[in-house]
PDB file of N, CA and C in Angstrom:
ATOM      1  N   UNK A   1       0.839  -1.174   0.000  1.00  0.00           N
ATOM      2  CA  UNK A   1       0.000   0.000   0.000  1.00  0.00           C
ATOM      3  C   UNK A   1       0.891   1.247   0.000  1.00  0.00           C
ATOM      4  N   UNK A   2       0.387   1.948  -0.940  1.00  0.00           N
ATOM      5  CA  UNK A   2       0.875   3.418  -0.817  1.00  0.00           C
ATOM      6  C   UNK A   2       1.001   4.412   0.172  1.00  0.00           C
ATOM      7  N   UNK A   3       1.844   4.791   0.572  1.00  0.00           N
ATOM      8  CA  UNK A   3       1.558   5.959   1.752  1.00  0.00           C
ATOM      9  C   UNK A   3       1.004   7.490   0.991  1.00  0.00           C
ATOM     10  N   UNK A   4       0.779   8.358   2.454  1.00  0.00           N
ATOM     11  CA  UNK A   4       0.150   9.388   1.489  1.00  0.00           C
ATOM     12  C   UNK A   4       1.466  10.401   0.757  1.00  0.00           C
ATOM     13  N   UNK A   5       2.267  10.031   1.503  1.00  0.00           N
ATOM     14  CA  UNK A   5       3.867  10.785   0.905  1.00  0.00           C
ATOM     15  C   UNK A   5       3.989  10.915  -0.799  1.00  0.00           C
ATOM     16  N   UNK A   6       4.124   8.955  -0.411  1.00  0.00           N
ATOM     17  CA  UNK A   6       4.137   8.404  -1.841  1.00  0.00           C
ATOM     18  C   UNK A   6       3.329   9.103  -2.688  1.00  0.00           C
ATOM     19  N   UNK A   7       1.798   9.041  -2.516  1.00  0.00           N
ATOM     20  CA  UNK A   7       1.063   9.719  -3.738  1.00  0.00           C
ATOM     21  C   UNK A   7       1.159  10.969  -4.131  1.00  0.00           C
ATOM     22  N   UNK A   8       1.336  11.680  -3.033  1.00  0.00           N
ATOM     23  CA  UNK A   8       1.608  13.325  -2.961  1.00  0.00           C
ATOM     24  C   UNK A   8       3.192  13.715  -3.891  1.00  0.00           C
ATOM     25  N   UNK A   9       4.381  12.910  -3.892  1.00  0.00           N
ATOM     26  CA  UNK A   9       4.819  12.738  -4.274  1.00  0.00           C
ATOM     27  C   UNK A   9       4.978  12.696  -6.249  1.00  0.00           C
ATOM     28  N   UNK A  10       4.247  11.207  -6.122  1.00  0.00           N
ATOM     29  CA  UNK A  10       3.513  11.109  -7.728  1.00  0.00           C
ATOM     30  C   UNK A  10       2.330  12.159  -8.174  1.00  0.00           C
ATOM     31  N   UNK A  11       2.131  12.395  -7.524  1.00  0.00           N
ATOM     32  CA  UNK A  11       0.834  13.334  -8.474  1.00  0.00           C
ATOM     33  C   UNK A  11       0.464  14.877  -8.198  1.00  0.00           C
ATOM     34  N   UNK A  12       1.919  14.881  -7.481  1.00  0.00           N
ATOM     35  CA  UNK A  12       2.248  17.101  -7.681  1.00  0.00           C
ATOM     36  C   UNK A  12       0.217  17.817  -6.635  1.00  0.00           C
ATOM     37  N   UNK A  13       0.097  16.752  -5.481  1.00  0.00           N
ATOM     38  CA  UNK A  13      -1.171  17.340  -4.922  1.00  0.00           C
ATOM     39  C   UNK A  13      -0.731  17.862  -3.552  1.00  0.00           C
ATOM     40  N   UNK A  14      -0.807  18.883  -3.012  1.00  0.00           N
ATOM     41  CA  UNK A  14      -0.562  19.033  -1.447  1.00  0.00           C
ATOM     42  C   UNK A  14      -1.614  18.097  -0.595  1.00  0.00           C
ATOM     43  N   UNK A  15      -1.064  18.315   0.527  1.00  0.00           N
ATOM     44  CA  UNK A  15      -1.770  17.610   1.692  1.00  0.00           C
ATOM     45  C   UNK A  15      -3.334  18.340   1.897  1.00  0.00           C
ATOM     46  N   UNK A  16      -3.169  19.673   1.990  1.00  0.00           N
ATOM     47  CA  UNK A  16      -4.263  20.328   1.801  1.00  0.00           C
ATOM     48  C   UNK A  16      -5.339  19.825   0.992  1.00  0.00           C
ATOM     49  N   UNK A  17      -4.957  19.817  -0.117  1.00  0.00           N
ATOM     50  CA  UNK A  17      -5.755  19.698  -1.434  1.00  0.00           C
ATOM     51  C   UNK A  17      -6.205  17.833  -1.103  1.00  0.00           C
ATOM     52  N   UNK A  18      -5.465  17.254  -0.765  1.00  0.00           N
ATOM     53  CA  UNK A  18      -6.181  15.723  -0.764  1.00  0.00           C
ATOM     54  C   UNK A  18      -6.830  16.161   0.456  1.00  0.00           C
ATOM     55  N   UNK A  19      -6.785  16.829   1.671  1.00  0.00           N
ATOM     56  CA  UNK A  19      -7.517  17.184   2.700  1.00  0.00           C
ATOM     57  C   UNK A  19      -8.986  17.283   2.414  1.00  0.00           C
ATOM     58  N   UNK A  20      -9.159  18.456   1.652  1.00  0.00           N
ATOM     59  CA  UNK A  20     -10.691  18.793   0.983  1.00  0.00           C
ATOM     60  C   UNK A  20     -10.956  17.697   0.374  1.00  0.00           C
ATOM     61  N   UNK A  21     -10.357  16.863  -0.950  1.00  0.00           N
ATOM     62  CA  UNK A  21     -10.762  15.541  -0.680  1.00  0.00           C
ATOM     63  C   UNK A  21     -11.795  14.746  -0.006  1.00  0.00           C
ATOM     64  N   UNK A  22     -10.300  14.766   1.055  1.00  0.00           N
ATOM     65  CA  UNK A  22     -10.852  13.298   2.102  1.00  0.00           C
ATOM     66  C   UNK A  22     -12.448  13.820   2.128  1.00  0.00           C
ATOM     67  N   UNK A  23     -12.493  15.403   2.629  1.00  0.00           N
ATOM     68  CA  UNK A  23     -13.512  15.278   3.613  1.00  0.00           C
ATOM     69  C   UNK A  23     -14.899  15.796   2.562  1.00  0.00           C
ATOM     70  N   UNK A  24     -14.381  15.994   1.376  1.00  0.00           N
ATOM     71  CA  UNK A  24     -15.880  16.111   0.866  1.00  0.00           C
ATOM     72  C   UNK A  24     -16.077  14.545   0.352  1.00  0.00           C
ATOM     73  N   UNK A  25     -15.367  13.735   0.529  1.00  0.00           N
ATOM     74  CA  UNK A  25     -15.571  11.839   0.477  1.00  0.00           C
ATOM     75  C   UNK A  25     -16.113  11.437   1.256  1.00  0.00           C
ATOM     76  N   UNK A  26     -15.657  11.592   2.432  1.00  0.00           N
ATOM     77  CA  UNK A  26     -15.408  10.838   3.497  1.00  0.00           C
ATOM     78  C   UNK A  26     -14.735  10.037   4.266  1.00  0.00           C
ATOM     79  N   UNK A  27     -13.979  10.270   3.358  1.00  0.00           N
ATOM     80  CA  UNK A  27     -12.624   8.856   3.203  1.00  0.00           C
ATOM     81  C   UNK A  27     -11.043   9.594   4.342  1.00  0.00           C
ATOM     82  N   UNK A  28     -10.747   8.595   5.044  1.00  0.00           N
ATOM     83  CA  UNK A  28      -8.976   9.178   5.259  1.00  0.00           C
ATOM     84  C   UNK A  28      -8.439   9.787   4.242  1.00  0.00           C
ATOM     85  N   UNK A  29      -7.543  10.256   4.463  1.00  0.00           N
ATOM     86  CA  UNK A  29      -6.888  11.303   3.683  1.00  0.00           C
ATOM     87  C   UNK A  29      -5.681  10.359   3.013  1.00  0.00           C
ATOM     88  N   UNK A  30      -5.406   8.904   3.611  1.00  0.00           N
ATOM     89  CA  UNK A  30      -4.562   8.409   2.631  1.00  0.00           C
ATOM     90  C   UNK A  30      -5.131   7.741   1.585  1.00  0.00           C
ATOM     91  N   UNK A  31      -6.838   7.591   2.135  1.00  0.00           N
ATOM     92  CA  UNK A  31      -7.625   6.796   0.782  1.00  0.00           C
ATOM     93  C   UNK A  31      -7.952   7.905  -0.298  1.00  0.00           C
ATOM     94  N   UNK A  32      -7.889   9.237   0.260  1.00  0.00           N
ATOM     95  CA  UNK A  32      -8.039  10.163  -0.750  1.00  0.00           C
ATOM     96  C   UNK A  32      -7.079  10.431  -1.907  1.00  0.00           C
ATOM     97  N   UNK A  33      -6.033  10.327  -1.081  1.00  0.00           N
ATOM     98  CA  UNK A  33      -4.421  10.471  -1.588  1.00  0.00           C
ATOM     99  C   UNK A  33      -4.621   9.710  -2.855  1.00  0.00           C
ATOM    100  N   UNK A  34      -4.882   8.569  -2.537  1.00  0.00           N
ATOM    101  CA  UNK A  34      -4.468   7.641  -3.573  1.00  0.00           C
ATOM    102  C   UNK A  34      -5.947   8.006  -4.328  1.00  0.00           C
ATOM    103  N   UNK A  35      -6.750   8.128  -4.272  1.00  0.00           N
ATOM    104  CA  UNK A  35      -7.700   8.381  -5.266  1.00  0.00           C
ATOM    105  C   UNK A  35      -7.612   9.537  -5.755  1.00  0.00           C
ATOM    106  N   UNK A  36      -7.026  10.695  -5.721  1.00  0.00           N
ATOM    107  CA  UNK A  36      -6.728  11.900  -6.233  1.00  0.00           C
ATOM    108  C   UNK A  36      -5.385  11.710  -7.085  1.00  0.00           C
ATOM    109  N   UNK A  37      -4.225  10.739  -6.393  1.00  0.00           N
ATOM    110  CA  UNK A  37      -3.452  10.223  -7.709  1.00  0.00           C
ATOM    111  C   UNK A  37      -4.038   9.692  -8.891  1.00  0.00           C
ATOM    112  N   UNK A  38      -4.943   8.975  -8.853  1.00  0.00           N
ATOM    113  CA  UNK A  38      -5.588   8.543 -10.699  1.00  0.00           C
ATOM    114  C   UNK A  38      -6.363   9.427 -10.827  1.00  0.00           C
ATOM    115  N   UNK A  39      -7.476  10.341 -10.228  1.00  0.00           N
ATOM    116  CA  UNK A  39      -7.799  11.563 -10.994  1.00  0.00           C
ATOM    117  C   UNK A  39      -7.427  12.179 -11.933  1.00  0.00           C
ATOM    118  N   UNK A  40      -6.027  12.540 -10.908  1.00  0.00           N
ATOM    119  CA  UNK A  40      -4.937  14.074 -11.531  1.00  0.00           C
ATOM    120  C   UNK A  40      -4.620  13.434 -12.523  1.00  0.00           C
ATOM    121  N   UNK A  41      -4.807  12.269 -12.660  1.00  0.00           N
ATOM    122  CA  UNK A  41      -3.862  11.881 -14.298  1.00  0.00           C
ATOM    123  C   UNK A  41      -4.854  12.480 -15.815  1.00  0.00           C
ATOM    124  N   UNK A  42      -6.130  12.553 -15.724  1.00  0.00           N
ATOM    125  CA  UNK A  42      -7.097  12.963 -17.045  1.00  0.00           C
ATOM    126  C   UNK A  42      -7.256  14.389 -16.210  1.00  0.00           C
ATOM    127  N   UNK A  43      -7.914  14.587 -17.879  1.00  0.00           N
ATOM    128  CA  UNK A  43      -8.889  15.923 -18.251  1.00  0.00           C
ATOM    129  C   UNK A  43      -9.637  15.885 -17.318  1.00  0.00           C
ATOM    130  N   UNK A  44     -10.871  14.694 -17.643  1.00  0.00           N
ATOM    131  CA  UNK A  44     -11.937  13.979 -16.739  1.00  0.00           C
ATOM    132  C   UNK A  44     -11.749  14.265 -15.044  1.00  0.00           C
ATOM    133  N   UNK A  45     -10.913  13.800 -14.534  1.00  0.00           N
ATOM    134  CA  UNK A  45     -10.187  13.584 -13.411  1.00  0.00           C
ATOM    135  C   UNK A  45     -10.256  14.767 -12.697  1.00  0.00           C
ATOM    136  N   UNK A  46      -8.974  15.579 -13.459  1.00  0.00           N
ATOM    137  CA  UNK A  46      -8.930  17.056 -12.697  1.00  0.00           C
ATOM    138  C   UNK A  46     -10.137  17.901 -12.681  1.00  0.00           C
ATOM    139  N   UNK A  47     -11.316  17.777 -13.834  1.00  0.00           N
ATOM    140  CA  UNK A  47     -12.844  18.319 -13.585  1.00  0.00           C
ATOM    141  C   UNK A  47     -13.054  17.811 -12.683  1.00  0.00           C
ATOM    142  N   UNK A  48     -13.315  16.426 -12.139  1.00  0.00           N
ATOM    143  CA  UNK A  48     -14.136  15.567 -10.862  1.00  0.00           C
ATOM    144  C   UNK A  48     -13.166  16.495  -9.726  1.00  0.00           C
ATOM    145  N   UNK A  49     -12.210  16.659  -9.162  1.00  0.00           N
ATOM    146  CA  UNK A  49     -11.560  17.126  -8.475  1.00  0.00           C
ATOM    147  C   UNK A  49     -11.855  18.204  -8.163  1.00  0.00           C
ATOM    148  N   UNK A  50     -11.531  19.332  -9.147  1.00  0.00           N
ATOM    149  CA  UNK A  50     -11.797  20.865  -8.830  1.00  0.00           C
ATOM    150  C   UNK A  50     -13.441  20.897  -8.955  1.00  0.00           C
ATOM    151  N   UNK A  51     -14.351  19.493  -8.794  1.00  0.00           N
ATOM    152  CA  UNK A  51     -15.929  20.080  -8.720  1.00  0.00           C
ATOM    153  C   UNK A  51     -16.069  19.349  -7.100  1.00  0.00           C
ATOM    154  N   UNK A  52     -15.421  19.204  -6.797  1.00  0.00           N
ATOM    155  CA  UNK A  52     -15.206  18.601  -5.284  1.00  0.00           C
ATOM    156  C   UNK A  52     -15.118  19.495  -4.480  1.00  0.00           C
ATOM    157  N   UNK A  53     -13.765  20.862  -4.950  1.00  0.00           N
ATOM    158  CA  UNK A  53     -13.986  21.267  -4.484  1.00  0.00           C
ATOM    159  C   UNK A  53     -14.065  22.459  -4.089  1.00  0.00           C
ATOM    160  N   UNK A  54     -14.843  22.883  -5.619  1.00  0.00           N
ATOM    161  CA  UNK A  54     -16.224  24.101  -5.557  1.00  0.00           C
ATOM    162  C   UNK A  54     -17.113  23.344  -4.504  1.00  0.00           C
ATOM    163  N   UNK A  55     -17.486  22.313  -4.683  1.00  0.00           N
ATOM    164  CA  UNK A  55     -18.922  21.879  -3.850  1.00  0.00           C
ATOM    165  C   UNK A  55     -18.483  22.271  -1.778  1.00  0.00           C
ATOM    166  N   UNK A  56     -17.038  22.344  -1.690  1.00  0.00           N
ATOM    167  CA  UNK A  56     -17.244  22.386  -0.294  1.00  0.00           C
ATOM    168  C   UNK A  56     -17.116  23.906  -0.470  1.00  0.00           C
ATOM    169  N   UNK A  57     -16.660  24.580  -1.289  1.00  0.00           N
ATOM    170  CA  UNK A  57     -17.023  25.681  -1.451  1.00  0.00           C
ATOM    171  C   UNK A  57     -18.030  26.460  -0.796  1.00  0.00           C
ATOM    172  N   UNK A  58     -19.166  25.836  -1.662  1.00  0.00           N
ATOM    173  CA  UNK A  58     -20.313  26.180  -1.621  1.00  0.00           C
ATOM    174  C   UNK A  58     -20.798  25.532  -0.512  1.00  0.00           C
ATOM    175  N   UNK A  59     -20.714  24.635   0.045  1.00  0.00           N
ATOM    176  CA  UNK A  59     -21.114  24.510   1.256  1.00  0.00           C
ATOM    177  C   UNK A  59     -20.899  25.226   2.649  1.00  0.00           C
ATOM    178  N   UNK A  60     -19.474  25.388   2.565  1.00  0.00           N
ATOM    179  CA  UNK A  60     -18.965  26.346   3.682  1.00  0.00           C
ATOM    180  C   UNK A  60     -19.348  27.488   3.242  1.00  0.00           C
ATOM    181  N   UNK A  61     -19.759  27.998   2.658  1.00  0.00           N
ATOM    182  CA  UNK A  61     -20.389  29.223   2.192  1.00  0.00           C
ATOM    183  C   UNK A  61     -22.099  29.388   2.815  1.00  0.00           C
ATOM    184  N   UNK A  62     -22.541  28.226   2.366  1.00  0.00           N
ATOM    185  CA  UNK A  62     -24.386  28.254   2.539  1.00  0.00           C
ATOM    186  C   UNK A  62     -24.350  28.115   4.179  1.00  0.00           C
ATOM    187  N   UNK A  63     -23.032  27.519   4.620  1.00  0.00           N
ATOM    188  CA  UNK A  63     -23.107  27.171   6.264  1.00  0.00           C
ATOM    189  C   UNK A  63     -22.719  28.704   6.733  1.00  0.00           C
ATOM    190  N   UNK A  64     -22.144  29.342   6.167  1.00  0.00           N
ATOM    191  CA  UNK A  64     -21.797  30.837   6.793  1.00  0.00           C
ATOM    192  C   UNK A  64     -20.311  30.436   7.233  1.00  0.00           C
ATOM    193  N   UNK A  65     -19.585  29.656   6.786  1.00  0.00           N
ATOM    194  CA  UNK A  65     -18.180  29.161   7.179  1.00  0.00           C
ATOM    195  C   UNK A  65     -17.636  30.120   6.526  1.00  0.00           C
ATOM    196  N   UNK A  66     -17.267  31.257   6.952  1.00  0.00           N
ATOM    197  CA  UNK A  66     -16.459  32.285   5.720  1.00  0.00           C
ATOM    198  C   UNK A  66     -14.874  31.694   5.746  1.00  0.00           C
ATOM    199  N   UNK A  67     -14.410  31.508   6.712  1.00  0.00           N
ATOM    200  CA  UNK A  67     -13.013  31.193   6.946  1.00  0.00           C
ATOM    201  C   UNK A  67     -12.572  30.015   5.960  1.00  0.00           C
ATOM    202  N   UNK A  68     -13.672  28.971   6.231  1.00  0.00           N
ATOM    203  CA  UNK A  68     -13.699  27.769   5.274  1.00  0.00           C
ATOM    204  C   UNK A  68     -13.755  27.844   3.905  1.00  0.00           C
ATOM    205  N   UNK A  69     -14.610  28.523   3.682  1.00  0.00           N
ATOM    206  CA  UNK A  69     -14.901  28.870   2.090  1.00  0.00           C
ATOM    207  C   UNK A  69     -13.687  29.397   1.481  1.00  0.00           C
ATOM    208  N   UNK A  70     -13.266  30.565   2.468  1.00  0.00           N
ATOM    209  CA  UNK A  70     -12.006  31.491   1.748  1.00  0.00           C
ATOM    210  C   UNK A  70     -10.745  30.371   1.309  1.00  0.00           C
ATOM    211  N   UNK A  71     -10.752  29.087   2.562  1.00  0.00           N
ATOM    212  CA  UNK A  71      -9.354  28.329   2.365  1.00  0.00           C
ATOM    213  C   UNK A  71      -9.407  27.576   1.287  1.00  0.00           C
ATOM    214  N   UNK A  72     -10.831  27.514   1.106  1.00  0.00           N
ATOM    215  CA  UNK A  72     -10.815  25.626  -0.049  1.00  0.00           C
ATOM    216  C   UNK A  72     -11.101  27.043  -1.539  1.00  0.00           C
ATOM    217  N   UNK A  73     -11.073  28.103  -1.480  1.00  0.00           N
ATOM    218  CA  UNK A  73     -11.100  28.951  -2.240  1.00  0.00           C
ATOM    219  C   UNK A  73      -9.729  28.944  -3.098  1.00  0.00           C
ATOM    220  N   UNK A  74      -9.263  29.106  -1.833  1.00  0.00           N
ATOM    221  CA  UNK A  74      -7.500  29.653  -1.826  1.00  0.00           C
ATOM    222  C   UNK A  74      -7.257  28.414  -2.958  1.00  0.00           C
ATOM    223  N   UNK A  75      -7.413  27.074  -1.703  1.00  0.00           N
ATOM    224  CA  UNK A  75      -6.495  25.928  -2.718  1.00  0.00           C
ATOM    225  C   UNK A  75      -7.432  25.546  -3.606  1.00  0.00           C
ATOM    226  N   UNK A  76      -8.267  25.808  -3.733  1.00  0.00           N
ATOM    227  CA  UNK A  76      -9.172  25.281  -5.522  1.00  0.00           C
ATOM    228  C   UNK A  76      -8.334  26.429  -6.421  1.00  0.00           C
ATOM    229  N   UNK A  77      -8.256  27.501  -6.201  1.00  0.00           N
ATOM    230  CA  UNK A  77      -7.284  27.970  -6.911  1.00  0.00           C
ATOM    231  C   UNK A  77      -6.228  27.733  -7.641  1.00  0.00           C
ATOM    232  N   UNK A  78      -5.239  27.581  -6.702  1.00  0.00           N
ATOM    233  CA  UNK A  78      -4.312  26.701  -6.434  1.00  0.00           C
ATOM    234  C   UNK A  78      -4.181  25.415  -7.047  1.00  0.00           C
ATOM    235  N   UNK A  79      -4.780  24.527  -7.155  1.00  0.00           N
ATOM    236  CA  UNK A  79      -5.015  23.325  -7.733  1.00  0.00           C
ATOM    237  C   UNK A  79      -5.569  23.596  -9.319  1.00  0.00           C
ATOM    238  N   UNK A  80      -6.528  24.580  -9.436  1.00  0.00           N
ATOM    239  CA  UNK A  80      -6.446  25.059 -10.943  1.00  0.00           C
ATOM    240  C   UNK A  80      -5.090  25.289 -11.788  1.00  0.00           C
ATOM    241  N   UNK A  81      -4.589  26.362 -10.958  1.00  0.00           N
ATOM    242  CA  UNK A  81      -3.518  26.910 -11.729  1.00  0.00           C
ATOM    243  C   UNK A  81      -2.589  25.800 -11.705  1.00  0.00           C
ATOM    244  N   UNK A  82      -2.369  24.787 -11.095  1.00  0.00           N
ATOM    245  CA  UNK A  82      -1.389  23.349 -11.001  1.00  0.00           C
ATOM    246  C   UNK A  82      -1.821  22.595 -12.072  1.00  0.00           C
ATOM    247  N   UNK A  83      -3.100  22.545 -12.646  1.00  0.00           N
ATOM    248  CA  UNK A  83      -3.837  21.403 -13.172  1.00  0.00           C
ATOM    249  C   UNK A  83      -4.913  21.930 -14.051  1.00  0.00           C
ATOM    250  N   UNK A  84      -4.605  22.699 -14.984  1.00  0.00           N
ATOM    251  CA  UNK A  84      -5.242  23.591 -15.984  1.00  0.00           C
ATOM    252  C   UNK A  84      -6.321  22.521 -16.821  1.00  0.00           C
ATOM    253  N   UNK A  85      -7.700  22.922 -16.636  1.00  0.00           N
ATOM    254  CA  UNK A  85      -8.117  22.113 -17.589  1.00  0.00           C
ATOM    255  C   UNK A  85      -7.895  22.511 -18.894  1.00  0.00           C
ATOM    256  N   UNK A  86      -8.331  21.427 -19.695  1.00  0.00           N
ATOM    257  CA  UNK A  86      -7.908  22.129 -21.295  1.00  0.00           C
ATOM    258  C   UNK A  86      -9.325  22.570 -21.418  1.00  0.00           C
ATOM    259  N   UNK A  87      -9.184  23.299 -22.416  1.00  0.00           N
ATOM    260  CA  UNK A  87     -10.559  24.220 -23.555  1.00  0.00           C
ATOM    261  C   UNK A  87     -10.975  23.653 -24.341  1.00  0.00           C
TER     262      UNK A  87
END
């Protein structure tokens, strides 16, 4: 089994970014890890990803989480500009 090093490693994702992940999954953050490594590999992939996490986005938003919203803001950002979809 992969550690989360390992995947973070292979697939250029911070800890952060599999963080939002885990928790708009549900999953540990090393089951995220590794499921955000075969994401990041497609087009497909990095859409499912960065709609992960607009959605906590928008959740910490509708909850009045401003702090929350602003962070998964920050790194959806962040993870865009890493992982450009194509046009």
């Amino acid at each position: 089994m992969l550690s989360i090093r390992d995947c973070l490693d292979y697939c250029d994702l911070t800890e952060d970014e599999v963080s939002l992940i885990a928790e708009h999954e549900g999953i540990p953050d090393v089951a995220a890890a590794q499921v955000a490594c075969g994401l990041v590999q497609t087009p497909e992939g990095v859409l499912v990803l960065t709609n992960y996490m607009r959605d906590l986005i928008e959740r910490a938003t509708e909850r009045g989480d401003t702090e929350k919203a602003e962070r998964a803001k920050s790194l959806c950002a962040r993870f865009m500009e890493d992982h450009p979809l194509p046009h």
